[in-house]
C-alpha atoms as a PDB file:
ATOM      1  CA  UNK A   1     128.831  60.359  38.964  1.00  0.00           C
ATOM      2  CA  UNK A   2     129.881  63.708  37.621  1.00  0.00           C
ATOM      3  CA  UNK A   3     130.263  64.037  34.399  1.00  0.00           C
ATOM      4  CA  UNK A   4     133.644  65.918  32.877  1.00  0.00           C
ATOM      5  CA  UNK A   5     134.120  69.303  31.863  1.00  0.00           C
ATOM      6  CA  UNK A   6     133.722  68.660  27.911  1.00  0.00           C
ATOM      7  CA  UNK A   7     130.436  66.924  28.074  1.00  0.00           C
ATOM      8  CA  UNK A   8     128.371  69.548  30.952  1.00  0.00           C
ATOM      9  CA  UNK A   9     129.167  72.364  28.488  1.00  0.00           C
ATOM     10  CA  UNK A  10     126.686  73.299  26.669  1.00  0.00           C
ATOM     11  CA  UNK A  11     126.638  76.065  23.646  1.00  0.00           C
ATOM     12  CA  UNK A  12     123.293  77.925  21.942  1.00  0.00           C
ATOM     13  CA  UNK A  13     122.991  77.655  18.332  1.00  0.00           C
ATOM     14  CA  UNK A  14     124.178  80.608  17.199  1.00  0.00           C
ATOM     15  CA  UNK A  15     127.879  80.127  19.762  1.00  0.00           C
ATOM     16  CA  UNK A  16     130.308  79.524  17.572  1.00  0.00           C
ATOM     17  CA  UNK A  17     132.091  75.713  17.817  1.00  0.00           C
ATOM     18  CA  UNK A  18     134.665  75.721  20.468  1.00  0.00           C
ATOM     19  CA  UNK A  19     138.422  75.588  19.148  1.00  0.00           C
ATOM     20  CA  UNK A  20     140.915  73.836  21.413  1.00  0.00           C
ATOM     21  CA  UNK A  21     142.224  77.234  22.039  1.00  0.00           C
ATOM     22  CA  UNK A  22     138.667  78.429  23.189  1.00  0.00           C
ATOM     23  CA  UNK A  23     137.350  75.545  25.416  1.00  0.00           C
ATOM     24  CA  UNK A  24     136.365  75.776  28.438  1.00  0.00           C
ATOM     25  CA  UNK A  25     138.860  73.554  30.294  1.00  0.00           C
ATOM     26  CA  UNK A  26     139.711  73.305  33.596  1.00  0.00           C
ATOM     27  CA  UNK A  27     142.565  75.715  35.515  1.00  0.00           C
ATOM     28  CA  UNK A  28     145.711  73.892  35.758  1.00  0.00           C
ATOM     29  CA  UNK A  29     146.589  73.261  39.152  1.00  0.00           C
ATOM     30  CA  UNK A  30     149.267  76.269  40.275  1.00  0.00           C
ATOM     31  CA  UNK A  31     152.207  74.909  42.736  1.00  0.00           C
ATOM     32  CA  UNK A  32     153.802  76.688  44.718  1.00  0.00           C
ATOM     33  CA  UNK A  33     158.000  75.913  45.780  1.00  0.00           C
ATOM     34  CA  UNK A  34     158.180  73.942  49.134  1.00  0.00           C
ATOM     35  CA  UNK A  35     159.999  76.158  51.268  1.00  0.00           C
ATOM     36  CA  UNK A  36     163.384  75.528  51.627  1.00  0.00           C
ATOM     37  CA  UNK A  37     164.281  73.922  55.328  1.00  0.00           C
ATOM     38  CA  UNK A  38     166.125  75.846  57.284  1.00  0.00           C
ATOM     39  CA  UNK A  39     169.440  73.743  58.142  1.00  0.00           C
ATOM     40  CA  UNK A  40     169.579  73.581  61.756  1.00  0.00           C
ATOM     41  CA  UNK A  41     171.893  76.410  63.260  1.00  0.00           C
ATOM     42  CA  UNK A  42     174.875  74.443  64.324  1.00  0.00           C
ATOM     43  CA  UNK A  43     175.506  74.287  67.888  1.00  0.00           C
ATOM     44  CA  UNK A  44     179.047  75.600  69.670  1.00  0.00           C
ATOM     45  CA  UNK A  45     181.979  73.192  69.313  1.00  0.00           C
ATOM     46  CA  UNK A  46     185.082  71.975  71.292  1.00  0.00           C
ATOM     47  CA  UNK A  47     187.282  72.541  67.754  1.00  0.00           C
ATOM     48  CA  UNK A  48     188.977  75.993  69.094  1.00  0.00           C
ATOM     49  CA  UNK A  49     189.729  74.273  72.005  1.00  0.00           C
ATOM     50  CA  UNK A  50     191.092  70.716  70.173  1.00  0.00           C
ATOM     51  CA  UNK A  51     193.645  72.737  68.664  1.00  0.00           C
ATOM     52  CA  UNK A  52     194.862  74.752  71.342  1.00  0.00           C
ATOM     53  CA  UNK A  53     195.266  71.573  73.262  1.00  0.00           C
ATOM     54  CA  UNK A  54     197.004  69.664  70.529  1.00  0.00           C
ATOM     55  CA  UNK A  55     199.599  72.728  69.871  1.00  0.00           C
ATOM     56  CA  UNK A  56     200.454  72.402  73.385  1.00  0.00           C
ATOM     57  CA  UNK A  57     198.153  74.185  75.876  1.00  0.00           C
ATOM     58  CA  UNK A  58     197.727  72.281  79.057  1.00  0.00           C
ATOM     59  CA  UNK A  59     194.272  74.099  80.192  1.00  0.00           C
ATOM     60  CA  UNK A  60     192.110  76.214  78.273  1.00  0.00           C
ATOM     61  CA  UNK A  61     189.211  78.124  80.287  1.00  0.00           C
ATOM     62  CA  UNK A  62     185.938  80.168  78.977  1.00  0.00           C
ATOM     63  CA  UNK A  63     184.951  83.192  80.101  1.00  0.00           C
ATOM     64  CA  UNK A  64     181.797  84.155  79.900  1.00  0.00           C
ATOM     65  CA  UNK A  65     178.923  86.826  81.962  1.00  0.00           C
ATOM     66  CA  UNK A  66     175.646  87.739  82.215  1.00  0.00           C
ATOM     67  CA  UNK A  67     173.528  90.407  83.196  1.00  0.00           C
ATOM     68  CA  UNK A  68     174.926  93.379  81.403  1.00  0.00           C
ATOM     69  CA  UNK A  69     170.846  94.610  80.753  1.00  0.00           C
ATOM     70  CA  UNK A  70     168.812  94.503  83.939  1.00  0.00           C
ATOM     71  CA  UNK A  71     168.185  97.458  86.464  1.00  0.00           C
ATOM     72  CA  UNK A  72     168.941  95.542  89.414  1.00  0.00           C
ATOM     73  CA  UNK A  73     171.025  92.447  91.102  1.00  0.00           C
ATOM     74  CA  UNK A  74     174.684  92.112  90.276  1.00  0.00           C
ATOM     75  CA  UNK A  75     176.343  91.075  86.746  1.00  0.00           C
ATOM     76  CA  UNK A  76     178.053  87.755  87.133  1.00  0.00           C
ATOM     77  CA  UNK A  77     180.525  85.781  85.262  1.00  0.00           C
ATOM     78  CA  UNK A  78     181.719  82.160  84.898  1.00  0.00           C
ATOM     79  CA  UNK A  79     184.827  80.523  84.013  1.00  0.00           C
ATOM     80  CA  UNK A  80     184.898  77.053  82.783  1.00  0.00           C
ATOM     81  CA  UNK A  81     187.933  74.559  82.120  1.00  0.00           C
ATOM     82  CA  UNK A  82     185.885  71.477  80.575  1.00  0.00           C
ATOM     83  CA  UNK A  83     187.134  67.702  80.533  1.00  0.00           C
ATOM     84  CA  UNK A  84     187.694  67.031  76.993  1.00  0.00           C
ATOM     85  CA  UNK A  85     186.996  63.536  78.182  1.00  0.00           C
ATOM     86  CA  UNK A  86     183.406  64.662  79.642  1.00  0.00           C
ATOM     87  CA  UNK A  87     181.830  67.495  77.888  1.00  0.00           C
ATOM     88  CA  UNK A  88     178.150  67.755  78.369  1.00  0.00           C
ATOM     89  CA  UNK A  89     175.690  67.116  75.797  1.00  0.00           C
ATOM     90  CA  UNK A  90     173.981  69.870  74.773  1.00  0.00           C
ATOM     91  CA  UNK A  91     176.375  72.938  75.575  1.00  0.00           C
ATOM     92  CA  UNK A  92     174.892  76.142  73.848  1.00  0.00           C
ATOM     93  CA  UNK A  93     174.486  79.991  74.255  1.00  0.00           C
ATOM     94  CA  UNK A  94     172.681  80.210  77.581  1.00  0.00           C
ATOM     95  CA  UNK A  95     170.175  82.559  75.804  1.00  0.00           C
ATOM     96  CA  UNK A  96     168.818  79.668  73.519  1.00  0.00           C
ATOM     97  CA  UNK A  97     168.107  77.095  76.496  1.00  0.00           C
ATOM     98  CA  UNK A  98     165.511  76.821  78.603  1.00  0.00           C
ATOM     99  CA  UNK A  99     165.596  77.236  81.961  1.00  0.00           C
ATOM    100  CA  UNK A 100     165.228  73.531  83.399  1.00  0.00           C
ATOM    101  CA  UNK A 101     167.965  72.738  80.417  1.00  0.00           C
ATOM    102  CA  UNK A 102     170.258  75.433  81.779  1.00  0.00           C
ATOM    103  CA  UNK A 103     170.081  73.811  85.646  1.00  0.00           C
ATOM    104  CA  UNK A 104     171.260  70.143  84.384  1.00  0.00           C
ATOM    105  CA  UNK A 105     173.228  71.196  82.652  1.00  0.00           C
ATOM    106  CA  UNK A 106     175.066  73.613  84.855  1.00  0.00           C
ATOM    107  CA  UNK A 107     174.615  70.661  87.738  1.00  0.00           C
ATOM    108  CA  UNK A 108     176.618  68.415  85.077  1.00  0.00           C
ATOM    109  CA  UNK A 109     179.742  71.195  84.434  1.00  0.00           C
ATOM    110  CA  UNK A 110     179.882  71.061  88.160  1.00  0.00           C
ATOM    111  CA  UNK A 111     180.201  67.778  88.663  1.00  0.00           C
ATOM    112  CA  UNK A 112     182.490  67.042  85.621  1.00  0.00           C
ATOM    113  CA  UNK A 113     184.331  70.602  84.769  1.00  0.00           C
ATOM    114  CA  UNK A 114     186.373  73.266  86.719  1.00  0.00           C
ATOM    115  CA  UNK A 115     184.175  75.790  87.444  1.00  0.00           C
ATOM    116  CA  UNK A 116     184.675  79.601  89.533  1.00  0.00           C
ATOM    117  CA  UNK A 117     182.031  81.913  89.372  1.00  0.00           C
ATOM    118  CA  UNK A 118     182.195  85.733  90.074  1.00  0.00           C
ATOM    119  CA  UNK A 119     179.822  88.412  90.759  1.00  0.00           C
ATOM    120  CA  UNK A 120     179.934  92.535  91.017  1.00  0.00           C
ATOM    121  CA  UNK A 121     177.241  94.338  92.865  1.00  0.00           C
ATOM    122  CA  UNK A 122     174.794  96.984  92.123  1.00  0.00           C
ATOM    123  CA  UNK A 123     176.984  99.563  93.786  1.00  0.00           C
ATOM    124  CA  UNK A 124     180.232  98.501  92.209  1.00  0.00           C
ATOM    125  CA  UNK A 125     178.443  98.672  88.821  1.00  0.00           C
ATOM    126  CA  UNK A 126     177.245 102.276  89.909  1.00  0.00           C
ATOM    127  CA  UNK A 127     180.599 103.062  90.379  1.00  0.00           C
ATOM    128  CA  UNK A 128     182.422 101.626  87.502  1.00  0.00           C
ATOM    129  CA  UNK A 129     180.196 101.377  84.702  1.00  0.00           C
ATOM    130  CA  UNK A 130     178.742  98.113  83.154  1.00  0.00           C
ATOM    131  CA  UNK A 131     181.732  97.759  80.976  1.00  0.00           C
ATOM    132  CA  UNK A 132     184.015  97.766  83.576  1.00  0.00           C
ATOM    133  CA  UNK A 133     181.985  96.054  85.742  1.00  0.00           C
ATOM    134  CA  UNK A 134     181.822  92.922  83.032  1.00  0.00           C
ATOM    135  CA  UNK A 135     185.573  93.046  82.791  1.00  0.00           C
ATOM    136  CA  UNK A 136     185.992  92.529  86.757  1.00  0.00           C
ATOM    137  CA  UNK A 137     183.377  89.764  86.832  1.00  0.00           C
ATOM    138  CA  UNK A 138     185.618  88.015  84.467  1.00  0.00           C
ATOM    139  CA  UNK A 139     188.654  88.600  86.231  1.00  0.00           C
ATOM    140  CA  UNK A 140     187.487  87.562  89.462  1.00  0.00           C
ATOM    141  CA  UNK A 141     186.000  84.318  88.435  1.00  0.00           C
ATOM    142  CA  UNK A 142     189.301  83.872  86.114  1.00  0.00           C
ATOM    143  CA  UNK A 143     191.259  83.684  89.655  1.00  0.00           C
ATOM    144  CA  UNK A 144     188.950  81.722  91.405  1.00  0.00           C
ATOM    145  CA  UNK A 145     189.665  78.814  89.324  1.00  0.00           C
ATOM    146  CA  UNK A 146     191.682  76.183  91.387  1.00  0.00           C
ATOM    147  CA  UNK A 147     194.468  75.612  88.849  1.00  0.00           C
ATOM    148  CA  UNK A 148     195.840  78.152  85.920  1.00  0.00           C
ATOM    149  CA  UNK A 149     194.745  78.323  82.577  1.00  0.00           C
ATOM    150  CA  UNK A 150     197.428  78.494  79.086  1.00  0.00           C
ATOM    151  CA  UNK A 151     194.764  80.210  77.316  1.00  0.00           C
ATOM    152  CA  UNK A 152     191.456  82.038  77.980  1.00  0.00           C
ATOM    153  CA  UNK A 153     189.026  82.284  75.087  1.00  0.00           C
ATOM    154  CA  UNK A 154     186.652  84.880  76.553  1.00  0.00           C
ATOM    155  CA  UNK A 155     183.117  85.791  74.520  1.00  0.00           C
ATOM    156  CA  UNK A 156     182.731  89.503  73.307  1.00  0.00           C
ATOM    157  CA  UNK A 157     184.963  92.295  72.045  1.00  0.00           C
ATOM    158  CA  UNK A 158     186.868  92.663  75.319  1.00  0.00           C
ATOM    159  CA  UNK A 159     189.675  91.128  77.602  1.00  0.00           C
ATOM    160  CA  UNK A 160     189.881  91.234  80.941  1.00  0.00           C
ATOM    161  CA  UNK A 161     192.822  93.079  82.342  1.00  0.00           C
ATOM    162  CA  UNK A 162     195.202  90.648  84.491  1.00  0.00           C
ATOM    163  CA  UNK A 163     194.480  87.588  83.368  1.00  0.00           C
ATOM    164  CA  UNK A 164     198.256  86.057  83.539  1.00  0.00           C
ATOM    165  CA  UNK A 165     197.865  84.213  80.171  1.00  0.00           C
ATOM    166  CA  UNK A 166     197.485  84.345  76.520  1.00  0.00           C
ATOM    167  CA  UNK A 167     193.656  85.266  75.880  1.00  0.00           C
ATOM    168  CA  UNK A 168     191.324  85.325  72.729  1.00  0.00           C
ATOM    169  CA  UNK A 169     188.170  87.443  72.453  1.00  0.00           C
ATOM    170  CA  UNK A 170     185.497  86.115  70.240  1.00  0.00           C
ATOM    171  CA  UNK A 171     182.687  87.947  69.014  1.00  0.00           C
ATOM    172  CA  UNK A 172     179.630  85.353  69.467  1.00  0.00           C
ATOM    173  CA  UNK A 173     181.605  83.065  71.085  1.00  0.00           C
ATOM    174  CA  UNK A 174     178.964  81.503  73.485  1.00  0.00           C
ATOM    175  CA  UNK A 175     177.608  80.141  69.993  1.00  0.00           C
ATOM    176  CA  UNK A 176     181.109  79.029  69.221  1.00  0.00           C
ATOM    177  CA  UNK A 177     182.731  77.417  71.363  1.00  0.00           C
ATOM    178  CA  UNK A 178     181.489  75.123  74.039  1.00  0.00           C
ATOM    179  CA  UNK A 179     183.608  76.347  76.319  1.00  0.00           C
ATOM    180  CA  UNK A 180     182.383  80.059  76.553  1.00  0.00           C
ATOM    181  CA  UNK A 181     179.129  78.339  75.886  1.00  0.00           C
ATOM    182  CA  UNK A 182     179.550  76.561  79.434  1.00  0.00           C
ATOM    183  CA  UNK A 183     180.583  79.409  81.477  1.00  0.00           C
ATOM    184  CA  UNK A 184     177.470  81.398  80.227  1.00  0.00           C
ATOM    185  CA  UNK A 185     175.362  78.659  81.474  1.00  0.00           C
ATOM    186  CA  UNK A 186     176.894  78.384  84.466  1.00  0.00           C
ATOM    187  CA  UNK A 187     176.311  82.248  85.190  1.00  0.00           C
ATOM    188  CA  UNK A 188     173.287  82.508  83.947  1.00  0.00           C
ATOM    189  CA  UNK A 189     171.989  79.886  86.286  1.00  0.00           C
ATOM    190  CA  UNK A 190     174.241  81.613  89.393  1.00  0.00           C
ATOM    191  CA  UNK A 191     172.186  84.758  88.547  1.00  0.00           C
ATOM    192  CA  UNK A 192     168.833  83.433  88.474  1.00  0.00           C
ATOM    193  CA  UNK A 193     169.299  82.161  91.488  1.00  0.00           C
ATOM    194  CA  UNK A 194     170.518  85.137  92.902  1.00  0.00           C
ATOM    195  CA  UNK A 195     167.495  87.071  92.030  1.00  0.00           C
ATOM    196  CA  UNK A 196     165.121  84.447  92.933  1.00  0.00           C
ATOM    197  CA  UNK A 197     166.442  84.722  96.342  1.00  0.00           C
ATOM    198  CA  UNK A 198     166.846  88.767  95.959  1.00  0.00           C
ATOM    199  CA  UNK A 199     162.768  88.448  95.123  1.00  0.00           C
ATOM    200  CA  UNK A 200     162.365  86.788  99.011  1.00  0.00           C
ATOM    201  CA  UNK A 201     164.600  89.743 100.418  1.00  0.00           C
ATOM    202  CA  UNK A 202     162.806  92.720  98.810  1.00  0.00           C
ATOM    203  CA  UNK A 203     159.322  91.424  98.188  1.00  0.00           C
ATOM    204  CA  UNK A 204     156.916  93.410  95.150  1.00  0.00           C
ATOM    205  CA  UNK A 205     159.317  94.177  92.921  1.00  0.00           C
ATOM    206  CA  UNK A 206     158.663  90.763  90.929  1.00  0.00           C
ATOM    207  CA  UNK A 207     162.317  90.220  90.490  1.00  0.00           C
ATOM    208  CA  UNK A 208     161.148  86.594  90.452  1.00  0.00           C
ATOM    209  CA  UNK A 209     159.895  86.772  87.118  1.00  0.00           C
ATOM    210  CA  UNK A 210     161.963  89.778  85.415  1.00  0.00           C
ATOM    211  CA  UNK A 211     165.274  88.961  87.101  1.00  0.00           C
ATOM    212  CA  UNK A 212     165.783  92.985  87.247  1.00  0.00           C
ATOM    213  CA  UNK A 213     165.112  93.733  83.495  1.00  0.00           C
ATOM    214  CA  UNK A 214     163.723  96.499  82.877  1.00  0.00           C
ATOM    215  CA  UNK A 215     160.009  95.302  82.474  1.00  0.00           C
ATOM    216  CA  UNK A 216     156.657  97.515  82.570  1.00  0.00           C
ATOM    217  CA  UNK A 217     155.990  95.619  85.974  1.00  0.00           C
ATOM    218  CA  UNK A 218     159.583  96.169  87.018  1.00  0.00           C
ATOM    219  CA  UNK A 219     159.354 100.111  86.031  1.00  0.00           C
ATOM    220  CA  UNK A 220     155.839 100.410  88.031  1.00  0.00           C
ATOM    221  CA  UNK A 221     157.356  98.580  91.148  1.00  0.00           C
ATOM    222  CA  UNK A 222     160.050 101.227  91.387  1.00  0.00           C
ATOM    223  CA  UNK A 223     158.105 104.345  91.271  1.00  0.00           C
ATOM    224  CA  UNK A 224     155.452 102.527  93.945  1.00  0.00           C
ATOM    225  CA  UNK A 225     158.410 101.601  96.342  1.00  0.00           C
ATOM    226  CA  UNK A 226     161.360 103.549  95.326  1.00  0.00           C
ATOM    227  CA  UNK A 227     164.668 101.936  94.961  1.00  0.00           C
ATOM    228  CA  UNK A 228     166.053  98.786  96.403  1.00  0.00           C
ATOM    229  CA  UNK A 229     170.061  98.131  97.700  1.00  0.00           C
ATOM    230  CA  UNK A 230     169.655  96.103  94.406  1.00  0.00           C
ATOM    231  CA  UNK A 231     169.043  98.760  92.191  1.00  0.00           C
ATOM    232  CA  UNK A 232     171.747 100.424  89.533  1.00  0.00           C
ATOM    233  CA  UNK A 233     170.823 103.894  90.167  1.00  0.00           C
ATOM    234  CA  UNK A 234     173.610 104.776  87.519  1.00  0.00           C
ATOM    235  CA  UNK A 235     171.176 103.198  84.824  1.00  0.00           C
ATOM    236  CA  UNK A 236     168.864 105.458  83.204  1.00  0.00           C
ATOM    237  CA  UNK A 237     165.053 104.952  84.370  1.00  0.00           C
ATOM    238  CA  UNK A 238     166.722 104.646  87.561  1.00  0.00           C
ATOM    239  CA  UNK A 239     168.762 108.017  87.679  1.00  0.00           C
ATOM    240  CA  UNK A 240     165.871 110.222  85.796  1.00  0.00           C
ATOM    241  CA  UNK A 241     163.197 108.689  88.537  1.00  0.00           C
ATOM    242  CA  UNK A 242     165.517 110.066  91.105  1.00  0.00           C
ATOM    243  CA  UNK A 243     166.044 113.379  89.931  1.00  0.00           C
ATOM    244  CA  UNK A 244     162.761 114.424  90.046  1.00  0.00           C
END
């Protein structure tokens, strides 16, 4: 058995006696804080929504799109009226769910939500600018909803232009309210699939796994093949390639 501290130390003759202040004793054990937990970021709510409804809106829609970055395929927006009796579990930011997440639970808004969906091409972008272009996704799928909305909460700094009833813009929203948060999933998943099949139409470019972001594999596809139809040749790497 080992023995302790006090009785293994040994001193010559001529060490002087230990003092308690001058024994050898062993380190006291440092601690160190337990990190704090991070509380758990909260997920979009139906709250904005609640009290529109209860002050007397009939219909309240979210407006969301996606695809603002990539270098290719269209940018494409959602609107989504939920059922406040039949709101998915799980709504969020489209960004922070995966992908097989993001099909159920766009299958589910379809199934229990009114949904319209909304793309503008590659040219139209070209044309308009990716601002713009944003703005017109929103508008179109805005009027492709089967019945009218009182009030459009729509995510981002912007409104669409013609919208034909009261509308809030909120910064963040898809993380707010579960509304926006449902139209970005919806047009998220709309895109996806549209590059997916825009990957069997013009084959190498890999838009299977970059969707049309500007990746290093996306970047050497276009100066092997050039341009596709798909391509926003108003977009940077796109318009300094060309002017070469």
């Amino acid at each position: 058995m080992r023995e302790s501290c006090r009785t293994m130390t040994r001193h010559s003759s001529d060490s002087p006696l230990p003092t308690p202040h001058s024994e050898i004793a062993e380190k006291a054990p440092s601690f160190s804080k337990p990190k704090r937990a991070k509380a758990p970021r909260p997920l979009p709510d139906f709250s904005r929504e609640r009290a529109l409804l209860d002050g007397g809106a009939r219909h309240v829609v979210g407006l969301d799109e996606v695809g603002r970055g990539p270098l290719a395929g269209p940018v494409v927006a959602a609107a989504v009226i939920l059922d406040p009796n039949a709101i998915p579990d799980g709504l969020d930011d489209s960004k922070r769910i995966k992908a097989h997440e993001r099909e159920r639970l766009c299958n589910a808004l379809l199934q229990t939500a009114i949904v319209a969906v909304a793309a503008v091409s590659a040219d139209e972008i070209d044309r308009l600018n990716i601002r713009q272009a944003s703005l017109l996704a929103m508008r179109r799928a805005f009027h492709g909803l089967s019945i009218i909305p009182t009030v459009a909460l729509v995510d981002g700094r912007d409104i669409p232009d013609g919208l034909n009833c009261e509308a809030r813009a909120i910064i963040g929203g898809d993380g707010l309210s579960v509304s926006i948060a449902a139209a970005s999933i919806v047009a998220k998943v709309t895109r996806d699939r549209m590059m997916l099949r825009a990957d069997q139409l013009h084959p190498g470019y890999g838009f299977m796994s970059h969707m049309g972001y500007g990746t290093k594999t996306h970047l050497e596809a276009i100066r092997r093949l050039g341009p596709s139809p798909l391509h926003r040749m108003s977009f940077a790497p796109l318009k300094s390639m060309t002017a070469r």
